[in-house]
Protein backbone atom coordinates (compact mmCIF):
# COMPACT_ATOMS: atom_id res chain seq x y z
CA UNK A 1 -7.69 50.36 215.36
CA UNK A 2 -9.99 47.13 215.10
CA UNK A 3 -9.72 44.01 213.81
CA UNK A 4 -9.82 44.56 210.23
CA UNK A 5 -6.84 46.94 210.56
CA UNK A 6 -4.22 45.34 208.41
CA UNK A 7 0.16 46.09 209.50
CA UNK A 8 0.78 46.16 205.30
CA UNK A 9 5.08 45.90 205.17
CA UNK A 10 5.00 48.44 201.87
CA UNK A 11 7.18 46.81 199.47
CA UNK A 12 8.44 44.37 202.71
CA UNK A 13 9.95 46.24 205.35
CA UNK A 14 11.75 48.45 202.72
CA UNK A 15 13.29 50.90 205.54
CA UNK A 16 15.38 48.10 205.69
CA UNK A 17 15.86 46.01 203.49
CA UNK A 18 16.40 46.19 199.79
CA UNK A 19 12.11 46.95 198.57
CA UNK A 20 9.99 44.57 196.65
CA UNK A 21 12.69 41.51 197.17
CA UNK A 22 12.27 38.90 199.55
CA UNK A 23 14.69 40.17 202.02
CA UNK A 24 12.37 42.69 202.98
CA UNK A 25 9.06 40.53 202.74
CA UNK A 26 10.73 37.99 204.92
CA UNK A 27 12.26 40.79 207.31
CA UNK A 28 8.51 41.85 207.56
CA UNK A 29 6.98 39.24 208.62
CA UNK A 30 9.78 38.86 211.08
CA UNK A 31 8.84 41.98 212.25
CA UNK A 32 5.21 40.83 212.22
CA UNK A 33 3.13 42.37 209.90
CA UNK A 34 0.16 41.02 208.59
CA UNK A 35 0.10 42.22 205.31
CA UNK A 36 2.20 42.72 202.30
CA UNK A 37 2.28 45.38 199.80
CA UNK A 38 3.75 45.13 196.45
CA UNK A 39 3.85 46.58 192.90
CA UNK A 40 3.47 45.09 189.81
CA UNK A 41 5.07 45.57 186.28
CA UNK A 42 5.87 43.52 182.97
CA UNK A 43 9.35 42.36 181.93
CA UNK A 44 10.23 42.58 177.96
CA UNK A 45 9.50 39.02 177.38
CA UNK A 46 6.31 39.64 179.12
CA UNK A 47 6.79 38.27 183.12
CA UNK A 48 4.84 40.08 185.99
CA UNK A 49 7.74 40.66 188.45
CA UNK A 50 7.11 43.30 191.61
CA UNK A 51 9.04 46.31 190.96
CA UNK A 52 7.81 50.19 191.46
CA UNK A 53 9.36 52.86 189.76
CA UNK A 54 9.44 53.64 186.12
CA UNK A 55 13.05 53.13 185.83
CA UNK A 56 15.62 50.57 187.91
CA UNK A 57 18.22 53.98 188.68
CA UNK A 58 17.01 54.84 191.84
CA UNK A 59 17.08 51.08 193.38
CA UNK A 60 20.11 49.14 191.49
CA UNK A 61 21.73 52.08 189.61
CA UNK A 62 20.57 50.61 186.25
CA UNK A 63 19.33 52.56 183.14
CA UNK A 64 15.81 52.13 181.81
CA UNK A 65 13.18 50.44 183.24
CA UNK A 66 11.60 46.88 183.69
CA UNK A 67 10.08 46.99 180.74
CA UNK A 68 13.19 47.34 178.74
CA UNK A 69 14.41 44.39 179.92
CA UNK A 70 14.00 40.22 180.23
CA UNK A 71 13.57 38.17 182.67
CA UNK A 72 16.98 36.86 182.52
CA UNK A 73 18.33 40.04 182.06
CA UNK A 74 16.99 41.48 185.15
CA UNK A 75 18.45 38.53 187.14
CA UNK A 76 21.69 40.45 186.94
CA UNK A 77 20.42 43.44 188.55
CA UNK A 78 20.68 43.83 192.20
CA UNK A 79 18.38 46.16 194.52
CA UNK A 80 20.25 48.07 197.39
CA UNK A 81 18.51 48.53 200.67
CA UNK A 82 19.89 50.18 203.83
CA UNK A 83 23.51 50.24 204.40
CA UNK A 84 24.32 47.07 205.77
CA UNK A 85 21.62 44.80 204.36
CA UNK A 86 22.70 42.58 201.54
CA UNK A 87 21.29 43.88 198.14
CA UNK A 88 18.78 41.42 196.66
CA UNK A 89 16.75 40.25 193.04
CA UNK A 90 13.92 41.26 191.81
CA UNK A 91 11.26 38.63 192.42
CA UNK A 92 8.27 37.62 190.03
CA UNK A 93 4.99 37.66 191.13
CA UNK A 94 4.79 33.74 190.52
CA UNK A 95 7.59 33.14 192.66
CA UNK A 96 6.23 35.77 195.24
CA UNK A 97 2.53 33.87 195.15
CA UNK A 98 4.27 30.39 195.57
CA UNK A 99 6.32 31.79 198.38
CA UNK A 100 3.85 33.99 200.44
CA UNK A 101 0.11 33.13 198.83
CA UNK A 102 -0.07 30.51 201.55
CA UNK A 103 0.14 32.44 204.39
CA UNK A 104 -2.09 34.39 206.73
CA UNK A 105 -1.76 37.47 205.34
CA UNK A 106 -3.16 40.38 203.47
CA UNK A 107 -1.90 41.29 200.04
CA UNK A 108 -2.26 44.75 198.25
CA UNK A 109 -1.11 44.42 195.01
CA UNK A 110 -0.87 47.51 193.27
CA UNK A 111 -0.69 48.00 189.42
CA UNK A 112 2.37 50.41 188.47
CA UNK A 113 1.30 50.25 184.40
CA UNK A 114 -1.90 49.52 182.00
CA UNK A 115 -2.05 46.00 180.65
CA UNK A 116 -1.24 43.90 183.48
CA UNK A 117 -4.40 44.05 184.92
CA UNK A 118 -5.55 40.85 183.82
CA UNK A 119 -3.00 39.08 183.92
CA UNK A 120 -2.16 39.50 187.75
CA UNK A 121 -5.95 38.85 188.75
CA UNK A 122 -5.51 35.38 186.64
CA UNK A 123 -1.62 34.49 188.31
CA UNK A 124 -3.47 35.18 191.95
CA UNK A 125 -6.74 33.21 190.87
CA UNK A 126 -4.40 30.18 189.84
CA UNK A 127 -3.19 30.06 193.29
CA UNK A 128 -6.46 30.47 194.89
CA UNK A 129 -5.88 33.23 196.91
CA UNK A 130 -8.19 36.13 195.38
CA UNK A 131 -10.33 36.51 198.94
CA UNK A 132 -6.56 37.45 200.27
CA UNK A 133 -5.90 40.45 198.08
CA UNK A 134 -6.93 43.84 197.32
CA UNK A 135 -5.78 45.28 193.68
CA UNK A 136 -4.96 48.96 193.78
CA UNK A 137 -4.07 51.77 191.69
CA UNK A 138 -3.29 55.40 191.37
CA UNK A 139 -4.83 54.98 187.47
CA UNK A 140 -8.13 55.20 187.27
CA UNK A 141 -8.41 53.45 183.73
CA UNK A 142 -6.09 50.45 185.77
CA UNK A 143 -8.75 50.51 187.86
CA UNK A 144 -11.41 49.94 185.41
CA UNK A 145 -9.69 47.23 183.76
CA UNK A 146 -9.33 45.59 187.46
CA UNK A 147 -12.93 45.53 187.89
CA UNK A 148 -13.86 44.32 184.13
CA UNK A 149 -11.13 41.21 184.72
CA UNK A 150 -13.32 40.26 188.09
CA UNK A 151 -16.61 41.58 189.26
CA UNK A 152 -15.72 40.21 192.73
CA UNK A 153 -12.61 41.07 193.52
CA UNK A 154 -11.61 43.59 196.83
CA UNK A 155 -9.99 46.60 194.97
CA UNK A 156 -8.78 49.77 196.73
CA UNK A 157 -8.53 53.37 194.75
CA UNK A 158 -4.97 55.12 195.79
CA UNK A 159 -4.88 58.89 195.64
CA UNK A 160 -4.05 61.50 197.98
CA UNK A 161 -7.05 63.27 198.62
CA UNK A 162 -10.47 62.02 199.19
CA UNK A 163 -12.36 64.41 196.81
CA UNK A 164 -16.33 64.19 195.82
CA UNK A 165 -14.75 63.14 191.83
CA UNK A 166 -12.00 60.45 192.91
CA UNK A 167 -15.35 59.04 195.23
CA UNK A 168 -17.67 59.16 192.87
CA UNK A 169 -15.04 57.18 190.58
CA UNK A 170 -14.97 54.47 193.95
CA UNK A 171 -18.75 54.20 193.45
CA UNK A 172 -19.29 53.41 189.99
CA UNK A 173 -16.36 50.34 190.13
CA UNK A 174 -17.82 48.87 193.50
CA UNK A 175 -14.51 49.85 195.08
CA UNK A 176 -15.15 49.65 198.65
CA UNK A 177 -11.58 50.80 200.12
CA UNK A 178 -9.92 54.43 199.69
CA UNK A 179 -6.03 54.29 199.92
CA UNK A 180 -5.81 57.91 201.17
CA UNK A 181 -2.11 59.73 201.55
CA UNK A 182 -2.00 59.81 205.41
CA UNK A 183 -1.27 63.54 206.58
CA UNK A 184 -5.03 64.13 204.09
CA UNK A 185 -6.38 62.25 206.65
CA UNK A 186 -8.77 64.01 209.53
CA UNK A 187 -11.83 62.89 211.56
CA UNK A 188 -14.16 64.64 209.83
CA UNK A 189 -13.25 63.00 206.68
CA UNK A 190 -12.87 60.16 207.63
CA UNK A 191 -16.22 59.64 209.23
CA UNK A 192 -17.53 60.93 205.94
CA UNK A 193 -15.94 58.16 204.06
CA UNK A 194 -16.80 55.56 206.48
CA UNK A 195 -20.65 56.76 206.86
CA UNK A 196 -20.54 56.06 203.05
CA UNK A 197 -19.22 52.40 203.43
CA UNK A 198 -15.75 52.84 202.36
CA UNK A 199 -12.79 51.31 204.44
CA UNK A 200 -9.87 53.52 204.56
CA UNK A 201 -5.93 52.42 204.09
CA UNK A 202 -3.37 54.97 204.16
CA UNK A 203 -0.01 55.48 202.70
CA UNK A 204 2.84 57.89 202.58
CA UNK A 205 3.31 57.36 206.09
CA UNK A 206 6.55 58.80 206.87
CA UNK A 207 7.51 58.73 210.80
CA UNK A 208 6.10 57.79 214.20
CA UNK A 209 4.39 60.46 214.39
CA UNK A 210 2.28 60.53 211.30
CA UNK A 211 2.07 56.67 212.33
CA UNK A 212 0.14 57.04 215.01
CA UNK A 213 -2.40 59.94 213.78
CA UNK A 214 -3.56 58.05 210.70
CA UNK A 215 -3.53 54.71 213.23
CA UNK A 216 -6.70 56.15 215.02
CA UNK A 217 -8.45 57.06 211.46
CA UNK A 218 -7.62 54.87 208.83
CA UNK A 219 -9.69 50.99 209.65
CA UNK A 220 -8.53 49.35 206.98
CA UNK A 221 -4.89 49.95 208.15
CA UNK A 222 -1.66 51.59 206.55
CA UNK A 223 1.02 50.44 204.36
CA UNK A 224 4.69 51.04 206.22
CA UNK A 225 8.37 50.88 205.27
CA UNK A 226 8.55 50.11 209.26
CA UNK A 227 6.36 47.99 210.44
CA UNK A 228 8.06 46.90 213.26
CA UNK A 229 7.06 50.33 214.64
CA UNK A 230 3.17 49.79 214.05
CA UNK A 231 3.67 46.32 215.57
CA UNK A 232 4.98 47.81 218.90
CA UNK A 233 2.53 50.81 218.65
CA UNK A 234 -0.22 47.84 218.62
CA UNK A 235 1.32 46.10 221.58
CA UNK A 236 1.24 49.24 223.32
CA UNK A 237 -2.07 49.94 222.46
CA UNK A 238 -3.43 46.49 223.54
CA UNK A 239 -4.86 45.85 220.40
């Protein structure tokens, strides 16, 4: 690990707490990340809120997804977390800017659909806080439409592989971080990658265990449901 290695709570500290609400962003930085990552979709009447799945079943036992509802309509629905935690709303990413944009902290913002691209560079350039973020994506064509809505902005490809094609893709969008599915990770790719420039985040990070192995490859950090665990890992490492 170094200094640019970046404790991302993945959707808040969502081993906990009810994901993508502000329980969990609030339990993470409690638990002292220094990063948050969230997920971005649209509402019915249009709103950027931070939700990830395609439909609301698995997190509030609702039918359909964001998209088939309002902004008012949503405000009904309640996320469950962990047993024991108090379920929670789903949060817009105005509210979410207003709340956390301030703060010293790294945001990866990751686009869960096409057409909200734009939008969510333009809500995070209101606030001022573009230098802050990284937009990501597992959709290439998202990815485009990232980089055509600002030539300057940090973005970082998700996939869970690092092959020569999803690469070459980084190249030609002057994406300079790979979001690569941790247990991919080795040290002879990841050399490779960094000899090339990239930075390197990874994800799907499931226990301790896998915690620590992409910890000693992956600079650019990891996004965690736990990240009070990476937080004591870096105590114990000194770092």
């Amino acid at each position: 690990m170094n200094s640019t290695f970046v404790n991302y709570a993945h959707r808040g500290a969502s081993s906990y707490a009810p994901e993508n609400t502000l329980s969990a962003f609030y339990l993470g930085l409690r638990m002292e990340a220094d990063g948050i990552e969230t997920d971005i979709r649209r509402t019915k009447d249009g709103v950027l809120v931070l939700f990830h799945d395609d439909t609301l079943e698995r997190v509030a036992g609702v039918k359909g997804g964001v998209g088939d509802y309002t902004l008012e309509e949503l405000k009904q629905v309640m996320i469950f977390g962990k047993e024991g935690f108090t379920p929670d709303h789903i949060v817009t990413l105005e509210e979410f800017l207003y709340l956390f944009g301030y703060r010293n902290l790294t945001f990866a913002i990751e686009i869960k659909e096409q057409g909200v691209e734009a939008d969510t560079v333009e809500m995070v350039r209101r606030f001022g806080i573009l230098d802050k973020c990284i937009f990501t994506s597992f959709d290439y064509e998202a990815m485009k439409a990232l980089r055509r809505a600002d030539d300057g902005i940090a973005l970082g490809y998700l996939f869970k592989e690092p092959v020569q094609g999803r690469i070459n893709e980084a190249k030609a969008i002057d994406c300079r971080q790979l979001c690569v599915y941790g247990p991919c990770l080795n040290e002879k790719n990841a050399g490779e990658l960094k000899a090339m420039g990239f930075s390197i985040r990874a994800w799907g990070i499931a226990d301790e265990a896998a915690m620590r192995h992409a910890a000693a490859l992956a600079d650019g950090g990891m996004t965690v449901n736990f990240p009070d665990k990476l937080t004591a890992y870096r105590k114990e490492l000194g770092i």
